[in-house]
C-alpha atoms as a PDB file:
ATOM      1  CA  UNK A   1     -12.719 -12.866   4.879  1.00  0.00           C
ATOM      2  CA  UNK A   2     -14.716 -10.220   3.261  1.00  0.00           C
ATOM      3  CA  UNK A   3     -12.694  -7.536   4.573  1.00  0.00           C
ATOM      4  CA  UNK A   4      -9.861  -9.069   3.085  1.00  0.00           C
ATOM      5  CA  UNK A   5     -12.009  -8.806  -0.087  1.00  0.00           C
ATOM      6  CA  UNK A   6     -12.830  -5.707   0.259  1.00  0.00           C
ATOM      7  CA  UNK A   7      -9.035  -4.463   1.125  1.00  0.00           C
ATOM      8  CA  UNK A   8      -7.425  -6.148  -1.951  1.00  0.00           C
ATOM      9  CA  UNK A   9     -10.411  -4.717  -4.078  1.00  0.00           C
ATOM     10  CA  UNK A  10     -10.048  -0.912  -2.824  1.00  0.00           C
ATOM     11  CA  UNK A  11      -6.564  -1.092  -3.045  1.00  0.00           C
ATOM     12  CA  UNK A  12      -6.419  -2.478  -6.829  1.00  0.00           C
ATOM     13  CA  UNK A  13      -9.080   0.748  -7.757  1.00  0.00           C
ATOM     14  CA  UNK A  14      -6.344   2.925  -6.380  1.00  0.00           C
ATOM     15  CA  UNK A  15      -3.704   1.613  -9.484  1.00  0.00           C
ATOM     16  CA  UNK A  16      -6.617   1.793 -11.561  1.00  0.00           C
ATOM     17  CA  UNK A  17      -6.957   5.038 -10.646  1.00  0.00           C
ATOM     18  CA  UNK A  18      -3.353   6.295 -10.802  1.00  0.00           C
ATOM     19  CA  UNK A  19      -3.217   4.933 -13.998  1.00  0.00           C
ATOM     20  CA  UNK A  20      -5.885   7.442 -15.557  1.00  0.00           C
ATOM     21  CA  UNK A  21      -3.418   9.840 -13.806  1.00  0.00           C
ATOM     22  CA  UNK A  22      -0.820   9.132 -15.825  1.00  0.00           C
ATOM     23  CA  UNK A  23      -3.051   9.182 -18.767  1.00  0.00           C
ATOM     24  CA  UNK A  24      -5.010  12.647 -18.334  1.00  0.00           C
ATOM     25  CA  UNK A  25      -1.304  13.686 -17.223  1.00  0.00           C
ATOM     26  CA  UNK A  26      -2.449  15.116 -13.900  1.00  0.00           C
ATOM     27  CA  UNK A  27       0.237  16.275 -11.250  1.00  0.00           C
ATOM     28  CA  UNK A  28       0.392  13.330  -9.469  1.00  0.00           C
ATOM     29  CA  UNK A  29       2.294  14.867  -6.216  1.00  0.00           C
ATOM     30  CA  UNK A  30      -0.682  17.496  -6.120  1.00  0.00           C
ATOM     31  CA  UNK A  31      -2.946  14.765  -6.506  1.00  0.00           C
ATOM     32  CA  UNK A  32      -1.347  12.356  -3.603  1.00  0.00           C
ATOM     33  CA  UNK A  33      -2.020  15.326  -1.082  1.00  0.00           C
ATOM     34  CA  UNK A  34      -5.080  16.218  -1.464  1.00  0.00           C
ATOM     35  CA  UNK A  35      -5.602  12.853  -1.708  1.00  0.00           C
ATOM     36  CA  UNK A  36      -5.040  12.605   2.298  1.00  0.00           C
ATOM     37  CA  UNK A  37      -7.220  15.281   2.623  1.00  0.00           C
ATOM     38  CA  UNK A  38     -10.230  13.484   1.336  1.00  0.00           C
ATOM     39  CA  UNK A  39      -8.976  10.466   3.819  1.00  0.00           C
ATOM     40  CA  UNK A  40      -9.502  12.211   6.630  1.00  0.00           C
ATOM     41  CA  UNK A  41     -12.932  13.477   5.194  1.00  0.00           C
ATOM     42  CA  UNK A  42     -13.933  10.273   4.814  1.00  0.00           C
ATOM     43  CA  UNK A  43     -13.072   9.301   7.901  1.00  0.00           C
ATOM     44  CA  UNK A  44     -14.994  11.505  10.346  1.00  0.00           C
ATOM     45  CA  UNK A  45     -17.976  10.837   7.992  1.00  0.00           C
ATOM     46  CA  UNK A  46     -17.198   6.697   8.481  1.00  0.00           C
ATOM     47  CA  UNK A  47     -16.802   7.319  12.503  1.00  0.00           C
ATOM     48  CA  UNK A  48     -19.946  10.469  12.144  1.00  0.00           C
ATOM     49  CA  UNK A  49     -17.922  12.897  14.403  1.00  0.00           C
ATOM     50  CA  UNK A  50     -15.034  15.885  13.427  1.00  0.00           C
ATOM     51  CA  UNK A  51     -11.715  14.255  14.292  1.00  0.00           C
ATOM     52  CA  UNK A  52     -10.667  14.929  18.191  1.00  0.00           C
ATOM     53  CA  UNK A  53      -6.989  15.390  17.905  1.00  0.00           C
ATOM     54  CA  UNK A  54      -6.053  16.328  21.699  1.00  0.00           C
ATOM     55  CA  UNK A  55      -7.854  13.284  22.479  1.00  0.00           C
ATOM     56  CA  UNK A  56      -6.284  10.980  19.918  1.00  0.00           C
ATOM     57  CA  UNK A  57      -2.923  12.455  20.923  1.00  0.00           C
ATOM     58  CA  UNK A  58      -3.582  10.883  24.317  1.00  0.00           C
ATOM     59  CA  UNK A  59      -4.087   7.510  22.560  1.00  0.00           C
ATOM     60  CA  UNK A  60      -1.362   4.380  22.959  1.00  0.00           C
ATOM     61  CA  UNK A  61      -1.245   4.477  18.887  1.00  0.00           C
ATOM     62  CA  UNK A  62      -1.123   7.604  18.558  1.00  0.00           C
ATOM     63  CA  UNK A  63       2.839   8.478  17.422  1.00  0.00           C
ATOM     64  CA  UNK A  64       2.781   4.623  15.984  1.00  0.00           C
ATOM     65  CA  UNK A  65       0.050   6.940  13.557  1.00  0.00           C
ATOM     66  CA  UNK A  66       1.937   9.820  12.928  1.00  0.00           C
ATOM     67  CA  UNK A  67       4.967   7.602  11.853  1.00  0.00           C
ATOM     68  CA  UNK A  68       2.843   5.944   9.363  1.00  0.00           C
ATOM     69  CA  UNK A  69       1.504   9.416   7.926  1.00  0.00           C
ATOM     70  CA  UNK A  70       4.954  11.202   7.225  1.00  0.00           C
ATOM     71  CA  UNK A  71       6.900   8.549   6.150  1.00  0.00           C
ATOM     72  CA  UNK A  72       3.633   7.678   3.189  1.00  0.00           C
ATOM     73  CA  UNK A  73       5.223  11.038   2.177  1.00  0.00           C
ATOM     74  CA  UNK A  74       8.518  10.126   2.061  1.00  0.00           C
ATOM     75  CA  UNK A  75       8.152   6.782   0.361  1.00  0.00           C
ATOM     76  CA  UNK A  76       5.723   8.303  -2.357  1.00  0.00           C
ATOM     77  CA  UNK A  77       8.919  10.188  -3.199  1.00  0.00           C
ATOM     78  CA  UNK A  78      11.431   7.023  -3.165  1.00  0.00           C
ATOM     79  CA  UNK A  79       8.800   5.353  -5.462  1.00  0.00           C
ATOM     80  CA  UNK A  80       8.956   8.067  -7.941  1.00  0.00           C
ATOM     81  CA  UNK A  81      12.480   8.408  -8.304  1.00  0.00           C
ATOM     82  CA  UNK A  82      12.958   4.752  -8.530  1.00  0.00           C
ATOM     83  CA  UNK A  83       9.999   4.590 -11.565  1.00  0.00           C
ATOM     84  CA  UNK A  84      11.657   7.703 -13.297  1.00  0.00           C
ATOM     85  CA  UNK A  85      15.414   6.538 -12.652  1.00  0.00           C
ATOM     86  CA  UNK A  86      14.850   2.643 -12.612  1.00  0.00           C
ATOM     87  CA  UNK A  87      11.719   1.381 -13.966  1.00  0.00           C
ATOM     88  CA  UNK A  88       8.533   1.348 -12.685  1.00  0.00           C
ATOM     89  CA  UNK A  89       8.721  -2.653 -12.631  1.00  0.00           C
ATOM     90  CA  UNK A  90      12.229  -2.255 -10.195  1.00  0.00           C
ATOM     91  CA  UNK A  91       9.733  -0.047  -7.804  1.00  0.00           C
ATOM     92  CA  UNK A  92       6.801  -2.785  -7.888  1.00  0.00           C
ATOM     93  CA  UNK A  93       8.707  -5.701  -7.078  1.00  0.00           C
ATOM     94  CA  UNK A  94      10.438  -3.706  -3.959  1.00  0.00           C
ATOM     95  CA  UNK A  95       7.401  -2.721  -2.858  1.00  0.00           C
ATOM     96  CA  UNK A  96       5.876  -5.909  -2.941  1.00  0.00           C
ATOM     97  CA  UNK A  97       7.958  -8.239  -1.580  1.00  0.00           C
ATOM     98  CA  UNK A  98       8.584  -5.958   1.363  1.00  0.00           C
ATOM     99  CA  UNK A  99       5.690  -8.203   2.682  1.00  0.00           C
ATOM    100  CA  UNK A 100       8.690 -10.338   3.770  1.00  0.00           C
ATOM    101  CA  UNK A 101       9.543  -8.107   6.754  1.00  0.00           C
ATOM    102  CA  UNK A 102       5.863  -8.541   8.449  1.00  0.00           C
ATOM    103  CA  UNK A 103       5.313 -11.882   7.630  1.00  0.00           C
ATOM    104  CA  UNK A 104       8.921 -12.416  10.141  1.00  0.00           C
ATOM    105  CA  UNK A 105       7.566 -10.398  12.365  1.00  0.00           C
ATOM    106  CA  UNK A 106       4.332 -12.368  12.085  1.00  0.00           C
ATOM    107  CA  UNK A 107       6.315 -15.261  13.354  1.00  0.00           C
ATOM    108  CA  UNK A 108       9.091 -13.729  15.534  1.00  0.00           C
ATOM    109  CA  UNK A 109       7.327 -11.124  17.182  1.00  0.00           C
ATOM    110  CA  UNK A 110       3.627 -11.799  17.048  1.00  0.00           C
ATOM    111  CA  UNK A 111       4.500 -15.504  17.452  1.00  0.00           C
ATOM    112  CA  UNK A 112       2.289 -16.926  14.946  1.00  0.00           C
ATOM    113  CA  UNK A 113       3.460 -20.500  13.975  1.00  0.00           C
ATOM    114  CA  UNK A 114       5.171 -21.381  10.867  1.00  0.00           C
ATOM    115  CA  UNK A 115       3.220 -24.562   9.583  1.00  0.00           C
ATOM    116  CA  UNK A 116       5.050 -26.280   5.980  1.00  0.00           C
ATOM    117  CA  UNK A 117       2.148 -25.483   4.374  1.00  0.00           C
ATOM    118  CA  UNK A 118       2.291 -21.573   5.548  1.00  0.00           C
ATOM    119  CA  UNK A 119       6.015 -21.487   4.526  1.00  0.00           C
ATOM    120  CA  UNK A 120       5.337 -22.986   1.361  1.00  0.00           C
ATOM    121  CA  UNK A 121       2.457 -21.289   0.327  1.00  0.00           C
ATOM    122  CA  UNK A 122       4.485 -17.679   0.977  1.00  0.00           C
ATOM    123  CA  UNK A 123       7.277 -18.893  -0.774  1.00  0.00           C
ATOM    124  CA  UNK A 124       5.107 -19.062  -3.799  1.00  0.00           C
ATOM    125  CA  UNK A 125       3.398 -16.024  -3.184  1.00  0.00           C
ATOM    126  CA  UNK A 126       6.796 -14.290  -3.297  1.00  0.00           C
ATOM    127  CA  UNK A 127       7.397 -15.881  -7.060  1.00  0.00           C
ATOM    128  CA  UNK A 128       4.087 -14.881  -8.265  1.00  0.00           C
ATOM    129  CA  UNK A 129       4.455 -11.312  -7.360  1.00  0.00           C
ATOM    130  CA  UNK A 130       7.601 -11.154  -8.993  1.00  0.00           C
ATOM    131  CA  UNK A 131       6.721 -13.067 -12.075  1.00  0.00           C
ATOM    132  CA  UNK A 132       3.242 -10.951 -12.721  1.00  0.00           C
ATOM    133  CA  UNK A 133       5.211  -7.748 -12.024  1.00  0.00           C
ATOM    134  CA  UNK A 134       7.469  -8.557 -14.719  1.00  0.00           C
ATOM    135  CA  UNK A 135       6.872  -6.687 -17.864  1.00  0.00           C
ATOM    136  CA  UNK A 136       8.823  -7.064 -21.259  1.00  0.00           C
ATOM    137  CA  UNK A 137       8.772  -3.542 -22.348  1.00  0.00           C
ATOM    138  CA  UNK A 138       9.492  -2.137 -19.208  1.00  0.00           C
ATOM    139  CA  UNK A 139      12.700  -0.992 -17.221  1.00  0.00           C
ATOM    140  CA  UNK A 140      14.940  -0.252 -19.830  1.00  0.00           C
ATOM    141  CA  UNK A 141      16.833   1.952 -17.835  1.00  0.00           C
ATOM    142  CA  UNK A 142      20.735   1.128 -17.476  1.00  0.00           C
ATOM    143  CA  UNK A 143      21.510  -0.821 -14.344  1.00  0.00           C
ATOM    144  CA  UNK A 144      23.594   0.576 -11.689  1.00  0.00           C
ATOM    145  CA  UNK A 145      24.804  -0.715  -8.511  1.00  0.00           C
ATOM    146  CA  UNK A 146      25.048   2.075  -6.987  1.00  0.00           C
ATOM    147  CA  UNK A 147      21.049   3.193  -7.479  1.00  0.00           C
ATOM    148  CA  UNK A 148      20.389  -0.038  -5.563  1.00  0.00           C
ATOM    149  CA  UNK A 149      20.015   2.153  -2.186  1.00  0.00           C
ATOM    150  CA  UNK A 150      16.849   3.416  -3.276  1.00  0.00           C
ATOM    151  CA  UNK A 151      15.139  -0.200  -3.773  1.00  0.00           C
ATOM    152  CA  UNK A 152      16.591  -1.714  -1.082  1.00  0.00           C
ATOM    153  CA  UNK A 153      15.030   1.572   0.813  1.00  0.00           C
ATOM    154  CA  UNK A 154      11.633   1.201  -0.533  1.00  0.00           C
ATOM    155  CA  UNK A 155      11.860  -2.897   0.300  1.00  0.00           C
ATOM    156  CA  UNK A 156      12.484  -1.980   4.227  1.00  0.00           C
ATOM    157  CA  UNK A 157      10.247   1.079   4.354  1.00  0.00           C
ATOM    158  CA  UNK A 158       7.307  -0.374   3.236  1.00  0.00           C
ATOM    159  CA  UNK A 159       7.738  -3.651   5.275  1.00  0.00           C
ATOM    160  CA  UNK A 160       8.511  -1.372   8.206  1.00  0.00           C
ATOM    161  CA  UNK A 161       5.283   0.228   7.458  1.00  0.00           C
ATOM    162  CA  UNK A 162       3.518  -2.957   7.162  1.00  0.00           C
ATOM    163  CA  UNK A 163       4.874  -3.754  10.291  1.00  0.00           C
ATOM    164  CA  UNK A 164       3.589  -1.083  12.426  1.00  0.00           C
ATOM    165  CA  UNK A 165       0.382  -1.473  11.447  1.00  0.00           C
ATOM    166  CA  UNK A 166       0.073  -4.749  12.993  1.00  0.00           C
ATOM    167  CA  UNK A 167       1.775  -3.803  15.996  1.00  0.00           C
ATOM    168  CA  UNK A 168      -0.121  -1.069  16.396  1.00  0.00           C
ATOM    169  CA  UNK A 169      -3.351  -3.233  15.728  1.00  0.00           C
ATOM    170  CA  UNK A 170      -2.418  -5.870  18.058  1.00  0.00           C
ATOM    171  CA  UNK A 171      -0.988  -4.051  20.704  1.00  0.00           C
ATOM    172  CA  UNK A 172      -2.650  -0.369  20.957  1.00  0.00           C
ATOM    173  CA  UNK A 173      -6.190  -0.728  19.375  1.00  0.00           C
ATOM    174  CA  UNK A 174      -8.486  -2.220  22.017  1.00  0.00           C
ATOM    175  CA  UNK A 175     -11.624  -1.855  20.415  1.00  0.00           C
ATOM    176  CA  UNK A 176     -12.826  -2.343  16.184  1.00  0.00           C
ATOM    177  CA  UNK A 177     -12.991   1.182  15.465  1.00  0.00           C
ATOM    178  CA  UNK A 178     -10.235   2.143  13.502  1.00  0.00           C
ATOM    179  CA  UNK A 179     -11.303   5.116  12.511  1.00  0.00           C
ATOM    180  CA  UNK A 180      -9.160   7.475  14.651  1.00  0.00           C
ATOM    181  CA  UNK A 181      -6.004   5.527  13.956  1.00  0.00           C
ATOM    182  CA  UNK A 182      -6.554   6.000  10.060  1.00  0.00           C
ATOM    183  CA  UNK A 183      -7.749  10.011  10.340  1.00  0.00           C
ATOM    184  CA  UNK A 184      -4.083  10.210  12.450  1.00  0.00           C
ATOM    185  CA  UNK A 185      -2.329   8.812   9.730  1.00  0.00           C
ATOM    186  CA  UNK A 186      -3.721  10.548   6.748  1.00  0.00           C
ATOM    187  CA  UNK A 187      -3.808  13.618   8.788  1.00  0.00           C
ATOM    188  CA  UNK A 188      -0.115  13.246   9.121  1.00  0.00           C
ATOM    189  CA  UNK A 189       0.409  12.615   5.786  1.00  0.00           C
ATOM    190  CA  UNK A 190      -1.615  15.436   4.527  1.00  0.00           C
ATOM    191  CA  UNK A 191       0.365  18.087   6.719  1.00  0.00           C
ATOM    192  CA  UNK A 192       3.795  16.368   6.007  1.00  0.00           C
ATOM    193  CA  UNK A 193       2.705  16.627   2.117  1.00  0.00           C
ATOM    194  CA  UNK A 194       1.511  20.322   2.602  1.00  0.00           C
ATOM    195  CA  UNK A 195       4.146  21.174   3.885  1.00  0.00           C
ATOM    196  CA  UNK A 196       6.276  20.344   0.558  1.00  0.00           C
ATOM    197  CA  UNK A 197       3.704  21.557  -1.205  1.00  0.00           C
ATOM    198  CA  UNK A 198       3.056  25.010  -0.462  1.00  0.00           C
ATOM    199  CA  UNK A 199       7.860  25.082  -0.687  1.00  0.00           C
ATOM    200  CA  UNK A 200       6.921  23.745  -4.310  1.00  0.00           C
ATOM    201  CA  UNK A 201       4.502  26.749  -4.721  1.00  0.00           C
ATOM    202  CA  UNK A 202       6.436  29.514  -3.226  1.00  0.00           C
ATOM    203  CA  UNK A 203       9.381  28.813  -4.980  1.00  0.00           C
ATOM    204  CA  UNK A 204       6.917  28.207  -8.199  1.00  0.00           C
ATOM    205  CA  UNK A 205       8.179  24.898  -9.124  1.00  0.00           C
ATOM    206  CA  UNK A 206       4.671  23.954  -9.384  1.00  0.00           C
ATOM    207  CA  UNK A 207       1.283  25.271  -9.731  1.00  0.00           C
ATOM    208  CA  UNK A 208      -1.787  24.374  -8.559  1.00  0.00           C
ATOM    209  CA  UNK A 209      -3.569  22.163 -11.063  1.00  0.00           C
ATOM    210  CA  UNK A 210      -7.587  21.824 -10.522  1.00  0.00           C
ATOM    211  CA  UNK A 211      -7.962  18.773 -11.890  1.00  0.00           C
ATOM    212  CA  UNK A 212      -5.106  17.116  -9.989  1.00  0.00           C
ATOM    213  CA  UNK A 213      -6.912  18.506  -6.561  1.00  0.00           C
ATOM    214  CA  UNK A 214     -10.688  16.534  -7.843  1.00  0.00           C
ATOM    215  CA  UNK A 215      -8.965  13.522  -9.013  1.00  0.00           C
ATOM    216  CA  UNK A 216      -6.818  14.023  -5.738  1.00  0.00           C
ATOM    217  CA  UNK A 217     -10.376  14.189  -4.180  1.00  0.00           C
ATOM    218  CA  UNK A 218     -11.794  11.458  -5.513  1.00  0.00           C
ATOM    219  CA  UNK A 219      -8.520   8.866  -5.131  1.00  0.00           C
ATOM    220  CA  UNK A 220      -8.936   9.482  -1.028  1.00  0.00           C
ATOM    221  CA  UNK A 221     -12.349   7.953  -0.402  1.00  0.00           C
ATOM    222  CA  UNK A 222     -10.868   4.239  -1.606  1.00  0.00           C
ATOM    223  CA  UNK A 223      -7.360   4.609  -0.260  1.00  0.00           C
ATOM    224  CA  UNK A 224      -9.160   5.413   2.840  1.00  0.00           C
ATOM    225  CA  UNK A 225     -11.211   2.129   3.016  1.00  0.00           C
ATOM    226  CA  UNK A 226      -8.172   0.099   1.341  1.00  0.00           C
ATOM    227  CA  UNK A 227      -6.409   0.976   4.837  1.00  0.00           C
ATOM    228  CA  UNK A 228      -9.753   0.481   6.837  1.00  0.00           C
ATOM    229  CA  UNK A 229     -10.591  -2.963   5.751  1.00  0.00           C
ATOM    230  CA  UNK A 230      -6.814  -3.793   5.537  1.00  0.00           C
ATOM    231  CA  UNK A 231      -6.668  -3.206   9.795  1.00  0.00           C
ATOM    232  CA  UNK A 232     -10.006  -5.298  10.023  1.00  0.00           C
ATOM    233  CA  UNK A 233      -8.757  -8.084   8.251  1.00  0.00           C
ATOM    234  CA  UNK A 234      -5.793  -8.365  10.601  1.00  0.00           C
ATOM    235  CA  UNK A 235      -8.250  -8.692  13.234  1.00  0.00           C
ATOM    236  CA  UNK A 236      -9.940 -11.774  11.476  1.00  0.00           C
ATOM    237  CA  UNK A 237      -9.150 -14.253  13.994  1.00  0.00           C
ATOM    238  CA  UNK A 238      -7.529 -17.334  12.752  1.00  0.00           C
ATOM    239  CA  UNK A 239      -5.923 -15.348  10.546  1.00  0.00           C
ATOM    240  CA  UNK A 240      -2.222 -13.946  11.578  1.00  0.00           C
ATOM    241  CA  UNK A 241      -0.789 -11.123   9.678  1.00  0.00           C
ATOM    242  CA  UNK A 242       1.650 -14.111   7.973  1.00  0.00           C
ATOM    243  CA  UNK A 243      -1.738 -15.274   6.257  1.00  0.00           C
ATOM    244  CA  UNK A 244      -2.933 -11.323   5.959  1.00  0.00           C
ATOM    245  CA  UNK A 245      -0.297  -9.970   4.139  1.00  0.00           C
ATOM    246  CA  UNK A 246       0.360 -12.494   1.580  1.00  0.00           C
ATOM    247  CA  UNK A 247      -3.351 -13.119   0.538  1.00  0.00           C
ATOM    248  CA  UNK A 248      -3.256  -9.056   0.344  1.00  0.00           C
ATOM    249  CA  UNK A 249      -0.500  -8.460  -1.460  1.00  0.00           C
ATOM    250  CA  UNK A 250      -0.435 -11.407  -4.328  1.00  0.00           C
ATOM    251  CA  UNK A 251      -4.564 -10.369  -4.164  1.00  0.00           C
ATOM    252  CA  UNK A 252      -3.465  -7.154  -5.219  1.00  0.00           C
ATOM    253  CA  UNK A 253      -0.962  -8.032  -7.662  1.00  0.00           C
ATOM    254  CA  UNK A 254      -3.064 -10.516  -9.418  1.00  0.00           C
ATOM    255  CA  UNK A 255      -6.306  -8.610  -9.648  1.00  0.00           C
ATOM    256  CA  UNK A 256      -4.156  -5.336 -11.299  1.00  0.00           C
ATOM    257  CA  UNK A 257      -2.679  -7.675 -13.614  1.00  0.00           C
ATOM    258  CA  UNK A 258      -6.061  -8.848 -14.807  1.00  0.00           C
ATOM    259  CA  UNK A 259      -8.014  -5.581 -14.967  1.00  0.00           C
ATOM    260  CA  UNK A 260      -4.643  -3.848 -16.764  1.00  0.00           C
ATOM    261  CA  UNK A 261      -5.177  -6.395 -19.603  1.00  0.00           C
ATOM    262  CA  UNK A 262      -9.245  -6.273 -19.622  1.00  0.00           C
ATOM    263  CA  UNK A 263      -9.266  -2.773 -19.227  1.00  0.00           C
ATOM    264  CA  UNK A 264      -6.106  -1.227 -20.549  1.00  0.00           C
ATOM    265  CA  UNK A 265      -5.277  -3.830 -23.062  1.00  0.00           C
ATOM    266  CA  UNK A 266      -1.592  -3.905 -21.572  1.00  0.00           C
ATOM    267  CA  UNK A 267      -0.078  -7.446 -22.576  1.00  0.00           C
ATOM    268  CA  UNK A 268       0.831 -10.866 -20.342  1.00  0.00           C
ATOM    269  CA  UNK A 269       4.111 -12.118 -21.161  1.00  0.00           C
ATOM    270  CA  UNK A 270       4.248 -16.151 -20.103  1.00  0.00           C
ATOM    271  CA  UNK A 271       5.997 -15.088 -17.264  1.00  0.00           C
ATOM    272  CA  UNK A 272       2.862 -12.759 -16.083  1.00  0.00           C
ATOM    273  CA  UNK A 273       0.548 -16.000 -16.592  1.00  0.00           C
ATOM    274  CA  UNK A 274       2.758 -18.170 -14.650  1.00  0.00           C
ATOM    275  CA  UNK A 275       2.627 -15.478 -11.715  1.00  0.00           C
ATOM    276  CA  UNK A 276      -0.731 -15.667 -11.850  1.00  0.00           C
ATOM    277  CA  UNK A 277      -1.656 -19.023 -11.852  1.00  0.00           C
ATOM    278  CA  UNK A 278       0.690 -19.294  -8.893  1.00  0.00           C
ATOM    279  CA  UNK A 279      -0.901 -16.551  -7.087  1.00  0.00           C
ATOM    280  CA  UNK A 280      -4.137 -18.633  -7.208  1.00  0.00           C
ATOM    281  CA  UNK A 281      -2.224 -21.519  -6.093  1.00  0.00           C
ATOM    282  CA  UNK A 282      -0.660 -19.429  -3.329  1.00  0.00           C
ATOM    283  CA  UNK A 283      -4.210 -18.287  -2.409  1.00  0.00           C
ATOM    284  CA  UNK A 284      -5.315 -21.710  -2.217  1.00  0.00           C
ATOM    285  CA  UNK A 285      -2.139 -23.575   0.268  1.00  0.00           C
ATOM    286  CA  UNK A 286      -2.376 -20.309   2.686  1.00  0.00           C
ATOM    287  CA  UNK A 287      -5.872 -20.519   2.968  1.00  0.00           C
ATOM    288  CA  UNK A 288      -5.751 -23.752   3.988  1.00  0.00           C
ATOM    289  CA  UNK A 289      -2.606 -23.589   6.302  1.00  0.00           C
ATOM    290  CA  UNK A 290      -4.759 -21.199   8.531  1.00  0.00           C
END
C-alpha cells in the first residue's frame, strides 16, 4: 500500500501548493502549463531516456493518453469558473465525489465484487468527503439552477477521467512502467494548454509572469508522481480500483483538511470533524473488505 501512500501524499502537496498560489497571487493558468512541462521533464528523467513519441503513438494506450492530457485542460477551466461563479466548496465536492463513476465501473466493467462491507465503507467515504469539504465561510455566491451544468460537468468529467485510467491500466499497460503513459498525458496537456496560452498572449490578455513559470516548475515534479504512484496502486493486487479510489480520494480530502488547519490556521466547523473521523472509519471498513 505504500504507493497508495505515496499517491494521496503527492497529491495533498499539490493543494498545498496551489494554495501559496493564491497567496503570492501568481497566474495560476500560466502556472498549470508549465506545470505539464516539468511533468514530462520529470518523466524522461524517472524512465532515464528523452520521450519516443512515434513509438508511443504506436502504443494500445496511446489516444486513451492523449484524451486524458487535453481534457486536464479543459476541466482546469470548468473548475475555475465554478470556484469564481459558485464557490470553491461547490467545485470540491463535484470533483470529489466523481469517484462514484469508477468505483461502478469498478464493479460493472472491471467486475470487481461488491462485498456489504465494500458498499458500506464507500457509502461513508462519500459523506466524509462532503462533510470535510464543507466550509462555513465559503460559497456565498447566489444559487442558480441554471449554473448547475457546470458541476454536474465537472462530476462526470473527472469520473470519466478516473475511469480511463483504469481501463487504460488494466487493459493497455502490459508491463509496470508507466512512465510513457504519464509523459503522453502531460505532453498532451502541455500542448493543449500552449496552445491557449500563446491566444492569451497574442491577443495580450495576459503576460508572461516569471514567477508563475518557477512555481509552475516546481508544482510538476509532485503532480507527476501523484499520477505515477496513483497507476501503481491500481496495480496493487487485491486491491480493485473500488478500494483504490475511495482510500485515494477521502486520503486526500482528509490529509488537506488537516495540514490547512496546522499549517494555514483555516478553521474545522463540527461538520469538518465529523467528515473526518468518518474518513478514518471509511479507511478502516474498506481496508478490511479487500
Amino acid at each position: 500500500m505504500i504507493n497508495l501512500l505515496l499517491s494521496v501524499l503527492f497529491t495533498t502537496s499539490l493543494g498545498i501548493i496551489l494554495k501559496l498560489f493564491e497567496r503570492s497571487k501568481l497566474d495560476v493558468f500560466q502556472a498549470i502549463v508549465f506545470n505539464y512541462i516539468s511533468c514530462v521533464i520529470t518523466g524522461a528523467i524517472v524512465q532515464q531516456s528523452v520521450p519516443d513519441y512515434i513509438n508511443y503513438s504506436k502504443q494500445s494506450w496511446f489516444v486513451y493518453a492523449v484524451i486524458l492530457g487535453c481534457s486536464f485542460i479543459f476541466f482546469f477551466n470548468i473548475m475555475g469558473y465554478i470556484v469564481k461563479h459558485m464557490g470553491i466548496t461547490v467545485m470540491f465536492v463535484a470533483n470529489k465525489l466523481s469517484l462514484v463513476i469508477p468505483v461502478s465501473a469498478a464493479f460493472f466493467i472491471f467486475h470487481e465484487e461488491a462485498t456489504f462491507f465494500k458498499i458500506i465503507g464507500i457509502l461513508i467515504a462519500l459523506l466524509a468527503v462532503v462533510f470535510t469539504s464543507l466550509k462555513e465561510e465559503e460559497n456565498k455566491h447566489t444559487f442558480n439552477i441554471n449554473q448547475m451544468l457546470w458541476p454536474i460537468l465537472l462530476f462526470a468529467g473527472s469520473g470519466m477521467n478516473d475511469t480511463i485510467v483504469k481501463y487504460a491500466q488494466a487493459f493497455h499497460m502490459h508491463d509496470a512502467d508507466n512512465a510513457p503513459f504519464n509523459i503522453t498525458i502531460f505532453s498532451a496537456a502541455a500542448i493543449s494548454g500552449g496552445c491557449i496560452l500563446i491566444f492569451l498572449l497574442l491577443t495580450k490578455k495576459s503576460i508572461l509572469n516569471f514567477k508563475s513559470i518557477v512555481g509552475g516548475l516546481l508544482l510538476g515534479i509532485p503532480n507527476y508522481f501523484s499520477m505515477h504512484f496513483l497507476i501503481k496502486a491500481l496495480s496493487i493486487q487485491g486491491y480493485g480500483s473500488s478500494v483504490i479510489f475511495p482510500l485515494n480520494n477521502i486520503g486526500v480530502v482528509a490529509a488537506s483538511a488537516i495540514i490547512a488547519l496546522l499549517f494555514f490556521h483555516e478553521k474545522l466547523s463540527k461538520l469538518n470533524i465529523i467528515g473526518i473521523a468518518l474518513a478514518i472509519l471509511s479507511i478502516v471498513i474498506i481496508a478490511f473488505s479487500a
